[in-house]
PDB file of N, CA and C in Angstrom:
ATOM      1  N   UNK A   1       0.855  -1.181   0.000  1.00  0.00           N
ATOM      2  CA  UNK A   1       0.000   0.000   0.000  1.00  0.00           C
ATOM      3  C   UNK A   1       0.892   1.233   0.000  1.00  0.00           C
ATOM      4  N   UNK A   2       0.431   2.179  -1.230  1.00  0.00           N
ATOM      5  CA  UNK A   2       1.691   3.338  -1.136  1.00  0.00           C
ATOM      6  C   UNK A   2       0.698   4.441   0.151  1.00  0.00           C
ATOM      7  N   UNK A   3       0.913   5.755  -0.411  1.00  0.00           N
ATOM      8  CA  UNK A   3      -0.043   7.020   0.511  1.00  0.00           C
ATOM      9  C   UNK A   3      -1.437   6.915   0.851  1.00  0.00           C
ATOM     10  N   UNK A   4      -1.944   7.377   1.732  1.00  0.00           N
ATOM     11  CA  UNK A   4      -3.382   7.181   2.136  1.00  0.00           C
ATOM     12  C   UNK A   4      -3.851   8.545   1.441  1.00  0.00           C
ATOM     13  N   UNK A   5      -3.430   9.017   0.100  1.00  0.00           N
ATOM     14  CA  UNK A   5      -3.533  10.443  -0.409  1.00  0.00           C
ATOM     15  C   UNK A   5      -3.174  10.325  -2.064  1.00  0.00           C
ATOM     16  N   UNK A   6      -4.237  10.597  -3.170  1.00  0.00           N
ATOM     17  CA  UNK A   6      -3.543  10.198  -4.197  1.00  0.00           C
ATOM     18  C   UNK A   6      -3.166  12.045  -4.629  1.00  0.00           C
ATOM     19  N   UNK A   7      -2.563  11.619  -6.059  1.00  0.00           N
ATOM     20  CA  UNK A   7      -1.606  12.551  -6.683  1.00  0.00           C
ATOM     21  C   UNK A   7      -2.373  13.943  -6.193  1.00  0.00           C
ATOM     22  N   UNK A   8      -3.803  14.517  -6.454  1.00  0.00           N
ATOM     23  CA  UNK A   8      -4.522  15.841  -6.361  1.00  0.00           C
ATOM     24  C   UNK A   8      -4.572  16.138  -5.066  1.00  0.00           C
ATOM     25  N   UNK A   9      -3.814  14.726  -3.808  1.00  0.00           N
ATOM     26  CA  UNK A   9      -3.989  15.768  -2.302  1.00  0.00           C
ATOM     27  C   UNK A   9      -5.693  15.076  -1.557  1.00  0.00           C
ATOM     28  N   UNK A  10      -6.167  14.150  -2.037  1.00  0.00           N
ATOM     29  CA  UNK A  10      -7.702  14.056  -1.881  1.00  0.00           C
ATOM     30  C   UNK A  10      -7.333  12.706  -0.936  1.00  0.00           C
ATOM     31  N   UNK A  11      -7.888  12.244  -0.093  1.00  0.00           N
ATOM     32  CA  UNK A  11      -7.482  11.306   0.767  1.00  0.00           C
ATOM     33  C   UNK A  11      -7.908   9.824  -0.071  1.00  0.00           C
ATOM     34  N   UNK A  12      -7.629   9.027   0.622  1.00  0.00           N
ATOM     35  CA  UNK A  12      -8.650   7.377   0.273  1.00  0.00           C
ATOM     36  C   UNK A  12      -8.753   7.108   0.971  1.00  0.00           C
ATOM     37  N   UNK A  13     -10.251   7.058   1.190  1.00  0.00           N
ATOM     38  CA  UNK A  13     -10.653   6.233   2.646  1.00  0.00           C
ATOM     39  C   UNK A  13     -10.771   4.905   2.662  1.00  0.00           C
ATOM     40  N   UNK A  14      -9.756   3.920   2.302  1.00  0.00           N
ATOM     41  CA  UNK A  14      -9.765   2.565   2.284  1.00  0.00           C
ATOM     42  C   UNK A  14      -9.719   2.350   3.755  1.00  0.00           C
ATOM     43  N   UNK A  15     -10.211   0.794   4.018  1.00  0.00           N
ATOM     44  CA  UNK A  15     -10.800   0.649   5.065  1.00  0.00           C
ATOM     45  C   UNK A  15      -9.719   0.602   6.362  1.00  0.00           C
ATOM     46  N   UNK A  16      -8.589   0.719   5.850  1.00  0.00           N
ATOM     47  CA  UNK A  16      -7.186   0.346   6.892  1.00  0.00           C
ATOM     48  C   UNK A  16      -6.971   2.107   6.989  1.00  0.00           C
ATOM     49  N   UNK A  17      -7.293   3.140   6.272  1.00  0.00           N
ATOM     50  CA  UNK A  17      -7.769   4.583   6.406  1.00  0.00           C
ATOM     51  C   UNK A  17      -8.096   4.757   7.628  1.00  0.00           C
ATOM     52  N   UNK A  18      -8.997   4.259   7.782  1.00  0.00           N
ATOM     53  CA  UNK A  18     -10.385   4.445   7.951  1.00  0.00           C
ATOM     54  C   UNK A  18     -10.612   3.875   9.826  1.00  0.00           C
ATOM     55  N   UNK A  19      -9.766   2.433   9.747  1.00  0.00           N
ATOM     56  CA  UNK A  19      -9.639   1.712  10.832  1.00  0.00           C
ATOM     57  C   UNK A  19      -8.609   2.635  11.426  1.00  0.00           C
ATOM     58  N   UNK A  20      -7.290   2.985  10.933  1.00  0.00           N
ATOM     59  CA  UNK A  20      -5.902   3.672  11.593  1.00  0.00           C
ATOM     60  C   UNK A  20      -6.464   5.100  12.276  1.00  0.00           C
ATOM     61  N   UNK A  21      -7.383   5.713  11.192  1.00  0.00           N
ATOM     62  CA  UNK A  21      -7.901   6.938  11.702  1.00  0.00           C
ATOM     63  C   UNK A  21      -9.123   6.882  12.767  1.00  0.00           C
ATOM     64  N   UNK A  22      -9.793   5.808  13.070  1.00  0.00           N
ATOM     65  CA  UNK A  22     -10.891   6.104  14.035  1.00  0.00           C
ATOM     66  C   UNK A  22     -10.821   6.231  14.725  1.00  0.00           C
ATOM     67  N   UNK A  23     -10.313   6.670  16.251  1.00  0.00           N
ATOM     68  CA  UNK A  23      -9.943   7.539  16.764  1.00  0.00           C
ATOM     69  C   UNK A  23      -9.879   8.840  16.719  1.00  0.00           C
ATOM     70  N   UNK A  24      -8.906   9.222  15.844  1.00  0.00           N
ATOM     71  CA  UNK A  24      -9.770  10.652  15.551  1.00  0.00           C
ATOM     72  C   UNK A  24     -10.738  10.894  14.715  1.00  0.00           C
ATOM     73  N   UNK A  25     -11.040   9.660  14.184  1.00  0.00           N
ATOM     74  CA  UNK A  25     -12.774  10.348  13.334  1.00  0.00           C
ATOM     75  C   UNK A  25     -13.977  10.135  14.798  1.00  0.00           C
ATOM     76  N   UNK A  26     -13.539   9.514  15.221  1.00  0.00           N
ATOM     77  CA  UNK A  26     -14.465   9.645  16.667  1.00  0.00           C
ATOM     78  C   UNK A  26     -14.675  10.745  17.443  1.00  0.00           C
ATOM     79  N   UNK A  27     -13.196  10.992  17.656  1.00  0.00           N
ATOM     80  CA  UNK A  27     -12.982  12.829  18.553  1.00  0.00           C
ATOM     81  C   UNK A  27     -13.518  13.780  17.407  1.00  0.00           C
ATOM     82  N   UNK A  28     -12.703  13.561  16.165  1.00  0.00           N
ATOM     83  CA  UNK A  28     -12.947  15.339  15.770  1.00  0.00           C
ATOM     84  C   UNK A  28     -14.252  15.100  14.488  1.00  0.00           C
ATOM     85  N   UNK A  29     -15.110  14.370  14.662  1.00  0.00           N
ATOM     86  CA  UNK A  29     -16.234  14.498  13.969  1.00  0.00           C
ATOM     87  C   UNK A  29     -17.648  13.209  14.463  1.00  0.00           C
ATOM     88  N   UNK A  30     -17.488  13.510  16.040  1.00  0.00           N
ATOM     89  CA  UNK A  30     -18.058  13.114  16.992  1.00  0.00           C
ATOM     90  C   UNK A  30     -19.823  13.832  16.553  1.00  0.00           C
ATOM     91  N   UNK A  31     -19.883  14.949  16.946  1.00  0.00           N
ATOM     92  CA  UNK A  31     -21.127  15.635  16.757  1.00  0.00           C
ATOM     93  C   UNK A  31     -21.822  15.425  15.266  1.00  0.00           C
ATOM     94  N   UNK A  32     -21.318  15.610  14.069  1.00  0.00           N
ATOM     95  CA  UNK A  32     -21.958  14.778  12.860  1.00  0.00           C
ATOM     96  C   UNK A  32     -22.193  13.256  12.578  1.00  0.00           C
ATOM     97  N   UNK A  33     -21.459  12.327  12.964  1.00  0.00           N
ATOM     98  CA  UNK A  33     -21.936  11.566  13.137  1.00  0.00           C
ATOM     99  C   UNK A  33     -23.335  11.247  13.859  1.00  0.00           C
ATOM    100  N   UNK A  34     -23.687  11.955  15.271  1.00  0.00           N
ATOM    101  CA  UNK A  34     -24.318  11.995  16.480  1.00  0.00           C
ATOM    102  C   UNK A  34     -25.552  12.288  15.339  1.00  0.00           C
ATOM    103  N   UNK A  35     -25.638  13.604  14.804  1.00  0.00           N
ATOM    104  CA  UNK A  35     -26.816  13.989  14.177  1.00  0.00           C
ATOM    105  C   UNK A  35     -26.796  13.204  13.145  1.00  0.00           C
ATOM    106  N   UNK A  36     -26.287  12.483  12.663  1.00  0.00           N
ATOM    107  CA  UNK A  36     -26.468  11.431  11.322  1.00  0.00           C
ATOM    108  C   UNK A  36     -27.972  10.169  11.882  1.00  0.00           C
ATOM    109  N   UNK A  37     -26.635  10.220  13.153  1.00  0.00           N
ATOM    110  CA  UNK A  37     -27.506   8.660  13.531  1.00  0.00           C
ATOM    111  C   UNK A  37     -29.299   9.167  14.175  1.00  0.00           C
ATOM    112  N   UNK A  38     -28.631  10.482  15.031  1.00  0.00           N
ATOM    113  CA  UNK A  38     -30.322  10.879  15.257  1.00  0.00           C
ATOM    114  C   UNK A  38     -31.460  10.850  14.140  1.00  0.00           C
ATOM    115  N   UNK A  39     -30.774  11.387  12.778  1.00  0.00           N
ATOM    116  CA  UNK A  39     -31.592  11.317  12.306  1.00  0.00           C
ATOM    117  C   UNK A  39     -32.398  10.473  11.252  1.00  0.00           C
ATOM    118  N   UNK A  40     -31.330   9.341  11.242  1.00  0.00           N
ATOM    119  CA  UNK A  40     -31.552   7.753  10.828  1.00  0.00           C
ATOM    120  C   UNK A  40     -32.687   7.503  11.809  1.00  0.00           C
ATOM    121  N   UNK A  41     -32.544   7.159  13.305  1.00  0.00           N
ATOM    122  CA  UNK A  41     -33.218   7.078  13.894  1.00  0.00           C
ATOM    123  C   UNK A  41     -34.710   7.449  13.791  1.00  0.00           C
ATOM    124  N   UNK A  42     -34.659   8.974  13.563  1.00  0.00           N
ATOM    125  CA  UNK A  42     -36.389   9.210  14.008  1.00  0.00           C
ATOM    126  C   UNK A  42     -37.093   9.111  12.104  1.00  0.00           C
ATOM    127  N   UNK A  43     -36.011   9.029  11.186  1.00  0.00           N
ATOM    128  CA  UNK A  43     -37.174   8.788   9.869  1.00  0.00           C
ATOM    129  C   UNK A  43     -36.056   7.768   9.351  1.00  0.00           C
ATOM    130  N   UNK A  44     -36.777   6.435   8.951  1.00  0.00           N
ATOM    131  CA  UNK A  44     -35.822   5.263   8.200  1.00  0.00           C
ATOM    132  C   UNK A  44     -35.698   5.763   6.690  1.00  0.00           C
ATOM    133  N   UNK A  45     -36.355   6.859   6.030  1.00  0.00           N
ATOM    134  CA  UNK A  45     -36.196   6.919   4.775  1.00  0.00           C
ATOM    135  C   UNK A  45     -35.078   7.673   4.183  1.00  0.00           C
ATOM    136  N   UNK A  46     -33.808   6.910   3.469  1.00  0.00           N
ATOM    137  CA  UNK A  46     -32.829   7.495   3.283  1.00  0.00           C
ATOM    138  C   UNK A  46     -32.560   8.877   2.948  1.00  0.00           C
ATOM    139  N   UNK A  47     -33.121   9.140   2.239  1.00  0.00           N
ATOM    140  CA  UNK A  47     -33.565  10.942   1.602  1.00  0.00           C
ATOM    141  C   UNK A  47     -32.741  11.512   2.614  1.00  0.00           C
ATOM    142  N   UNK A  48     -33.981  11.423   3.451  1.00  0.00           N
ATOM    143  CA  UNK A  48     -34.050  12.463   4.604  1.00  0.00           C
ATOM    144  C   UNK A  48     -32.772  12.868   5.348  1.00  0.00           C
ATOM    145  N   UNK A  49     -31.638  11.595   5.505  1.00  0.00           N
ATOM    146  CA  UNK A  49     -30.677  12.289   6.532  1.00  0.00           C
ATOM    147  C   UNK A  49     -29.293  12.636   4.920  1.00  0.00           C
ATOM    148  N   UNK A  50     -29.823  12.603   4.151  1.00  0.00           N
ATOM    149  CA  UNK A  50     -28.583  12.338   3.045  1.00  0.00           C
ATOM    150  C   UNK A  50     -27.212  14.040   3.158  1.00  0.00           C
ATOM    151  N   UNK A  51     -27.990  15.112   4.053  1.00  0.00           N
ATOM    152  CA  UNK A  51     -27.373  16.275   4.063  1.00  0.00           C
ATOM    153  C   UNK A  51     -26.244  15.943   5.241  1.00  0.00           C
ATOM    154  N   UNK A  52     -26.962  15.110   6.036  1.00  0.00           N
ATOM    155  CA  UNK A  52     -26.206  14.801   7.864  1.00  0.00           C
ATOM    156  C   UNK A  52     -24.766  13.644   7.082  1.00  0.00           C
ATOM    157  N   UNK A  53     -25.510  12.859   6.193  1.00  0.00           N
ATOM    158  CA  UNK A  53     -24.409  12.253   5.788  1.00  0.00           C
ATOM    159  C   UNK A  53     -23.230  12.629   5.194  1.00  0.00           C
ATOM    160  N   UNK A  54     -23.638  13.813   4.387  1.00  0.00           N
ATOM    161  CA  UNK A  54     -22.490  14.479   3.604  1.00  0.00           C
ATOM    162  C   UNK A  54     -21.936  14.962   4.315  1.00  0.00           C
ATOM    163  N   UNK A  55     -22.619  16.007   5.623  1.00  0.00           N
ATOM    164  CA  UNK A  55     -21.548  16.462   6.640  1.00  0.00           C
ATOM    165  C   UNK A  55     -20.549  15.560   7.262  1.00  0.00           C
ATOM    166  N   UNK A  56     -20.988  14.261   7.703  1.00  0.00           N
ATOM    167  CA  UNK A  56     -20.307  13.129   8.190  1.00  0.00           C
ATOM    168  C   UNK A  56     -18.905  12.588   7.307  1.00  0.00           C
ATOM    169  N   UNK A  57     -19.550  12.601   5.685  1.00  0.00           N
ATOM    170  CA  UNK A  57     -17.950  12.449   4.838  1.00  0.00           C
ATOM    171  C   UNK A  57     -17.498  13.684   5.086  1.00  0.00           C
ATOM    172  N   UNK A  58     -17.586  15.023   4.662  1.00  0.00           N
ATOM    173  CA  UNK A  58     -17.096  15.877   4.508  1.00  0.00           C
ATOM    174  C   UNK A  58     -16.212  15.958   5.641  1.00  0.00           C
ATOM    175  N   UNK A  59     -16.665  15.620   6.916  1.00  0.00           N
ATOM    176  CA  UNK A  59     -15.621  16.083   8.181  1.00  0.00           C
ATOM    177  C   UNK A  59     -14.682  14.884   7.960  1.00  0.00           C
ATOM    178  N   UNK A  60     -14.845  13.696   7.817  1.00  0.00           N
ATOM    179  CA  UNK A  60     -13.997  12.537   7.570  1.00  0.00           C
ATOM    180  C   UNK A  60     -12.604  12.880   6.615  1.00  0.00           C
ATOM    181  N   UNK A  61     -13.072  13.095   5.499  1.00  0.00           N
ATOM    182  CA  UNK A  61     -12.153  13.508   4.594  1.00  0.00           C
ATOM    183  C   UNK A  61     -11.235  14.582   4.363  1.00  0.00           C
ATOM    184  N   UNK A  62     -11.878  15.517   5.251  1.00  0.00           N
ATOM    185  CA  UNK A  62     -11.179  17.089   5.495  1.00  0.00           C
ATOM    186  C   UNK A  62      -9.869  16.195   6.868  1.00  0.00           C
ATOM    187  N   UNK A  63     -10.675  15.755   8.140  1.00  0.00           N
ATOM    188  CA  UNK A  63      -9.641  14.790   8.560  1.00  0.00           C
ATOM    189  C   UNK A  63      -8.330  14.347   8.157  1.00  0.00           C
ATOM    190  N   UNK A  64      -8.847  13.349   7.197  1.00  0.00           N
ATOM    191  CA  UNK A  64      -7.571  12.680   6.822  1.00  0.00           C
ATOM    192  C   UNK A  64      -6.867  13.708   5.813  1.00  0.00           C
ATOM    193  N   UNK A  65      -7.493  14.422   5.709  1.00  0.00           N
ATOM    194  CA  UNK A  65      -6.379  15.084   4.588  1.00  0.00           C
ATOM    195  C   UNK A  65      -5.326  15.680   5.952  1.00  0.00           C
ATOM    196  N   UNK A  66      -5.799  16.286   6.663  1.00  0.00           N
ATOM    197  CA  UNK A  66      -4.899  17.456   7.721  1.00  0.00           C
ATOM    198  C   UNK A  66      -4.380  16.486   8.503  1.00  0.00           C
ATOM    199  N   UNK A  67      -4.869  14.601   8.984  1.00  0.00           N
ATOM    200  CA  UNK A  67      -3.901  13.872   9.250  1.00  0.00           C
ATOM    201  C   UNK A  67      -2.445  13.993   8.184  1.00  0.00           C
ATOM    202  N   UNK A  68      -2.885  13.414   7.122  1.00  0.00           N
ATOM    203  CA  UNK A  68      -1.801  13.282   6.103  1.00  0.00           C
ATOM    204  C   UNK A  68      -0.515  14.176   5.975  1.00  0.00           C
ATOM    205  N   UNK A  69      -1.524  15.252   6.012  1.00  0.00           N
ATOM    206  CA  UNK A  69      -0.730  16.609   6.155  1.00  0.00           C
ATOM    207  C   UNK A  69       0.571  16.886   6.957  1.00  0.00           C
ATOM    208  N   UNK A  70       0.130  16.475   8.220  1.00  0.00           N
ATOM    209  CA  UNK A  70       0.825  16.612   9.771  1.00  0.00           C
ATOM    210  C   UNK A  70       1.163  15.604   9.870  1.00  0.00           C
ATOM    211  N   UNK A  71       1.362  14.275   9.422  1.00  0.00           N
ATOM    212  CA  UNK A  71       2.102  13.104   9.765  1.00  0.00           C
ATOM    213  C   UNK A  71       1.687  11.929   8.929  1.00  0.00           C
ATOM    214  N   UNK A  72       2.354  12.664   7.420  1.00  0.00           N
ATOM    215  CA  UNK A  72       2.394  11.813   6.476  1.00  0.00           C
ATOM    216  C   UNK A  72       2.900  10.326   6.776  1.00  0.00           C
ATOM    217  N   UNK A  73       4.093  10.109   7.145  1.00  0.00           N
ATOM    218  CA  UNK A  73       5.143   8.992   7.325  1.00  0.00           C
ATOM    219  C   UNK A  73       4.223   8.442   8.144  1.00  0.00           C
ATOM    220  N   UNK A  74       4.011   8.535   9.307  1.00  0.00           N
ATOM    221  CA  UNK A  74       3.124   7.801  10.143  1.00  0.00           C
ATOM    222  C   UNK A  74       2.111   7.214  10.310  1.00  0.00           C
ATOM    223  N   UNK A  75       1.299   7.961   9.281  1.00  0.00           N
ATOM    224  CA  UNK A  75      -0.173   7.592   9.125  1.00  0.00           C
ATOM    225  C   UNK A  75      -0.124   6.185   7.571  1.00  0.00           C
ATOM    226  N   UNK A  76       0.812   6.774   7.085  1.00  0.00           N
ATOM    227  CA  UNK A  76       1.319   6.130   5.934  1.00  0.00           C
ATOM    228  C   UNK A  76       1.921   4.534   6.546  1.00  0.00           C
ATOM    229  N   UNK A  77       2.459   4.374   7.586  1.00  0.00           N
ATOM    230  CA  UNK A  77       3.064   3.367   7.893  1.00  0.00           C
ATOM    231  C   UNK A  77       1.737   2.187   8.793  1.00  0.00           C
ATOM    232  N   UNK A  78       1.530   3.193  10.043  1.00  0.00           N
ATOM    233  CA  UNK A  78      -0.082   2.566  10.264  1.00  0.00           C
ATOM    234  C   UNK A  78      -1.035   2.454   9.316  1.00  0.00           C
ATOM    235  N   UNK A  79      -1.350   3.039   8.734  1.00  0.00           N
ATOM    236  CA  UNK A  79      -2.513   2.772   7.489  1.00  0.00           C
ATOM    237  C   UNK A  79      -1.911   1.045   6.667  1.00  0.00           C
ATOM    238  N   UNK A  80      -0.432   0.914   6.137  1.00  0.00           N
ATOM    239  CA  UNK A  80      -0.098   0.190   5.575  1.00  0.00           C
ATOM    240  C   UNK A  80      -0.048  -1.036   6.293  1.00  0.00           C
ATOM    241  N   UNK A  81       0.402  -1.267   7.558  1.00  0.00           N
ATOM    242  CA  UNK A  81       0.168  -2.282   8.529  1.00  0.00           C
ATOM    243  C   UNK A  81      -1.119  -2.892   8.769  1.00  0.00           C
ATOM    244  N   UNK A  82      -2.239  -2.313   8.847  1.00  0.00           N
ATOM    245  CA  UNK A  82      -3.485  -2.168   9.347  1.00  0.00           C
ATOM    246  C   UNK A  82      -4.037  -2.946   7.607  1.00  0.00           C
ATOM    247  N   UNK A  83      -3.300  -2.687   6.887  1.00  0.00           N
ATOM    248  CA  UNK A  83      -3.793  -3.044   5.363  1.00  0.00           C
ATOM    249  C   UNK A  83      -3.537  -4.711   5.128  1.00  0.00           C
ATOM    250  N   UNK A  84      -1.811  -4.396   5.591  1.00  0.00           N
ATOM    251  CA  UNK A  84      -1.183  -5.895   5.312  1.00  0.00           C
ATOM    252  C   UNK A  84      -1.999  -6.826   6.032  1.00  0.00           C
ATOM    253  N   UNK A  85      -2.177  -6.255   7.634  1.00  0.00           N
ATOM    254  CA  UNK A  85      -2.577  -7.563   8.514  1.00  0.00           C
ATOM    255  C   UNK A  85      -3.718  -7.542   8.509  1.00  0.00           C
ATOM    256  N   UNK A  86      -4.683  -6.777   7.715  1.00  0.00           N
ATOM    257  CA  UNK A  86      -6.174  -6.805   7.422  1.00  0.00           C
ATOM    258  C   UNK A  86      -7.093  -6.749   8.818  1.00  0.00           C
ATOM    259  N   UNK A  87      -6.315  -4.975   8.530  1.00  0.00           N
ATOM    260  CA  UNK A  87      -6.912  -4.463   9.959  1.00  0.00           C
ATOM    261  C   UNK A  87      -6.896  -5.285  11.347  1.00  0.00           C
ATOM    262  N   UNK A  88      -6.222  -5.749  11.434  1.00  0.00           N
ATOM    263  CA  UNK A  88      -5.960  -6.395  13.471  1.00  0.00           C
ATOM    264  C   UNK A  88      -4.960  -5.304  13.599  1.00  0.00           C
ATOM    265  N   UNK A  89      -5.852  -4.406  14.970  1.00  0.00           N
ATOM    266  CA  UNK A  89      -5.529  -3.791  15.739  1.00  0.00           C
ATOM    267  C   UNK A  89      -4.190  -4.241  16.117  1.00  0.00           C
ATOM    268  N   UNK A  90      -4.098  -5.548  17.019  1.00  0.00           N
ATOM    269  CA  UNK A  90      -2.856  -5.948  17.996  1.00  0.00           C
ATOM    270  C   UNK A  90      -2.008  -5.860  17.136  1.00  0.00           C
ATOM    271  N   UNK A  91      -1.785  -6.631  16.047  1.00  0.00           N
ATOM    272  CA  UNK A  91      -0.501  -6.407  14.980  1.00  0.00           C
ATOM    273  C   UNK A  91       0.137  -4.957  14.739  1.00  0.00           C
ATOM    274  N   UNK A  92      -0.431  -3.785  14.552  1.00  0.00           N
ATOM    275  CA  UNK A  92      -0.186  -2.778  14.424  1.00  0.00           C
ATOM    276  C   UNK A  92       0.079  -1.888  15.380  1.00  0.00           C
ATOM    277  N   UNK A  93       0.631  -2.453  16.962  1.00  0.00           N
ATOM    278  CA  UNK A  93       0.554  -1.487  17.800  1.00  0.00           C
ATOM    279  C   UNK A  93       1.532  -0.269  17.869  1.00  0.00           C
ATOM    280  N   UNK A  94       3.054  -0.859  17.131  1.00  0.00           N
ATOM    281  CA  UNK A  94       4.054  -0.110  17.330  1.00  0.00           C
ATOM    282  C   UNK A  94       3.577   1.152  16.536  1.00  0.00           C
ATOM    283  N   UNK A  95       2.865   0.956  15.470  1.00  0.00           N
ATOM    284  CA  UNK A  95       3.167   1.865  14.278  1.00  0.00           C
ATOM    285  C   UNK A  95       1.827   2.561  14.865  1.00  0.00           C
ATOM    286  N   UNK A  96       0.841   2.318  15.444  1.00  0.00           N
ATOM    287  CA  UNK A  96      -0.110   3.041  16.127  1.00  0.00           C
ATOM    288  C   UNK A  96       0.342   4.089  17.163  1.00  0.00           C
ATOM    289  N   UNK A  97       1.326   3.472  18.155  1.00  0.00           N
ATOM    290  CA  UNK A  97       1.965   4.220  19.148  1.00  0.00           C
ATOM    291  C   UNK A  97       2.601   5.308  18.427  1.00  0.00           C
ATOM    292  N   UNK A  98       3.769   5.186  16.968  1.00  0.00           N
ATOM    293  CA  UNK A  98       3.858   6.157  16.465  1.00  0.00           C
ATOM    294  C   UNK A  98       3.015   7.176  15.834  1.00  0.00           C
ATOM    295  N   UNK A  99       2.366   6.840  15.370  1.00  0.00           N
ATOM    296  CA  UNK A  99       0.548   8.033  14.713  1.00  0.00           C
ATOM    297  C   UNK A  99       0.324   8.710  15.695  1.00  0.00           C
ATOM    298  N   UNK A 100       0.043   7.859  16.904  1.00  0.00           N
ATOM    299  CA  UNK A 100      -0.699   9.179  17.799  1.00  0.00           C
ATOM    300  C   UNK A 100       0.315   9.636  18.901  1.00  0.00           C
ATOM    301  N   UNK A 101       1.563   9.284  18.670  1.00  0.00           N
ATOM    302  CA  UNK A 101       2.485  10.095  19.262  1.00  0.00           C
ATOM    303  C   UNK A 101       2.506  11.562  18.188  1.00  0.00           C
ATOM    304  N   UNK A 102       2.380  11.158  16.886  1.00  0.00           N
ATOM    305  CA  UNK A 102       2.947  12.512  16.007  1.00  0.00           C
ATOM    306  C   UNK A 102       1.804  13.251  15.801  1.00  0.00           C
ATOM    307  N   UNK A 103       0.304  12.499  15.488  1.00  0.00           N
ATOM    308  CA  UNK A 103      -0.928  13.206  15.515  1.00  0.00           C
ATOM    309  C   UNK A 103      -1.709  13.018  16.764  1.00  0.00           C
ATOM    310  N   UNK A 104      -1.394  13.403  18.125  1.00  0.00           N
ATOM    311  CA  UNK A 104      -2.305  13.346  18.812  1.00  0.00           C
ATOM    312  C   UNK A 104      -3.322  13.916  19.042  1.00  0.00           C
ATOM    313  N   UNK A 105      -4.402  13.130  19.646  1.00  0.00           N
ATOM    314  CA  UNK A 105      -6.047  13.667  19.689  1.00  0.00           C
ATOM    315  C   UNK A 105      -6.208  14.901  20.447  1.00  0.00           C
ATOM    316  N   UNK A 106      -7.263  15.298  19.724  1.00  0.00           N
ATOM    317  CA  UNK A 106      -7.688  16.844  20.146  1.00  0.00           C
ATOM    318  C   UNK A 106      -7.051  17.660  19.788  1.00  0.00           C
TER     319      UNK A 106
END
């Protein structure tokens, strides 16, 4: 797996992305999610929350870009681990300890 970022700067949220980053997609796009799911909740008809959802990618992807940004090498190395060993957490701890030593939360 090369960058979690192709040539234009735009992230890929492949799922070892996605797994390496949750953590901070938890912290820093906590509240859109929240209103996503509220509003799954009170109407099942997709339509309806499709604006809550876009906010939900939009904060995701703005994310990983300003991960990438701030700790290319790192996120690049966890992301790739998390890929090889098909996402198991335990396998990837060293290279985890490095990510959120260089991008830490909040």
């Amino acid at each position: 797996m090369g960058s979690t970022v192709e040539a234009g700067g735009h992230p890929i949220p492949t799922s070892a992305v996605l797994m390496a980053s949750s953590k901070h997609i938890g912290s820093k796009c906590f509240s859109e999610n929240v209103a996503f799911l509220k509003c799954k909740k009170q109407d099942p008809n997709p339509e309806k929350c499709l604006d809550k959802g876009r906010d939900v990618t939009r904060c995701v992807l703005g994310l990983l870009k300003d991960l990438h940004q701030r700790c290319t090498k790192e996120m690049d190395a966890y992301a790739g681990c998390m890929y090889y060993n098909t996402n198991e957490f335990e396998l990837c701890r060293k290279e985890q300890q490095e990510f959120e030593k260089a991008c830490p939360l909040g």
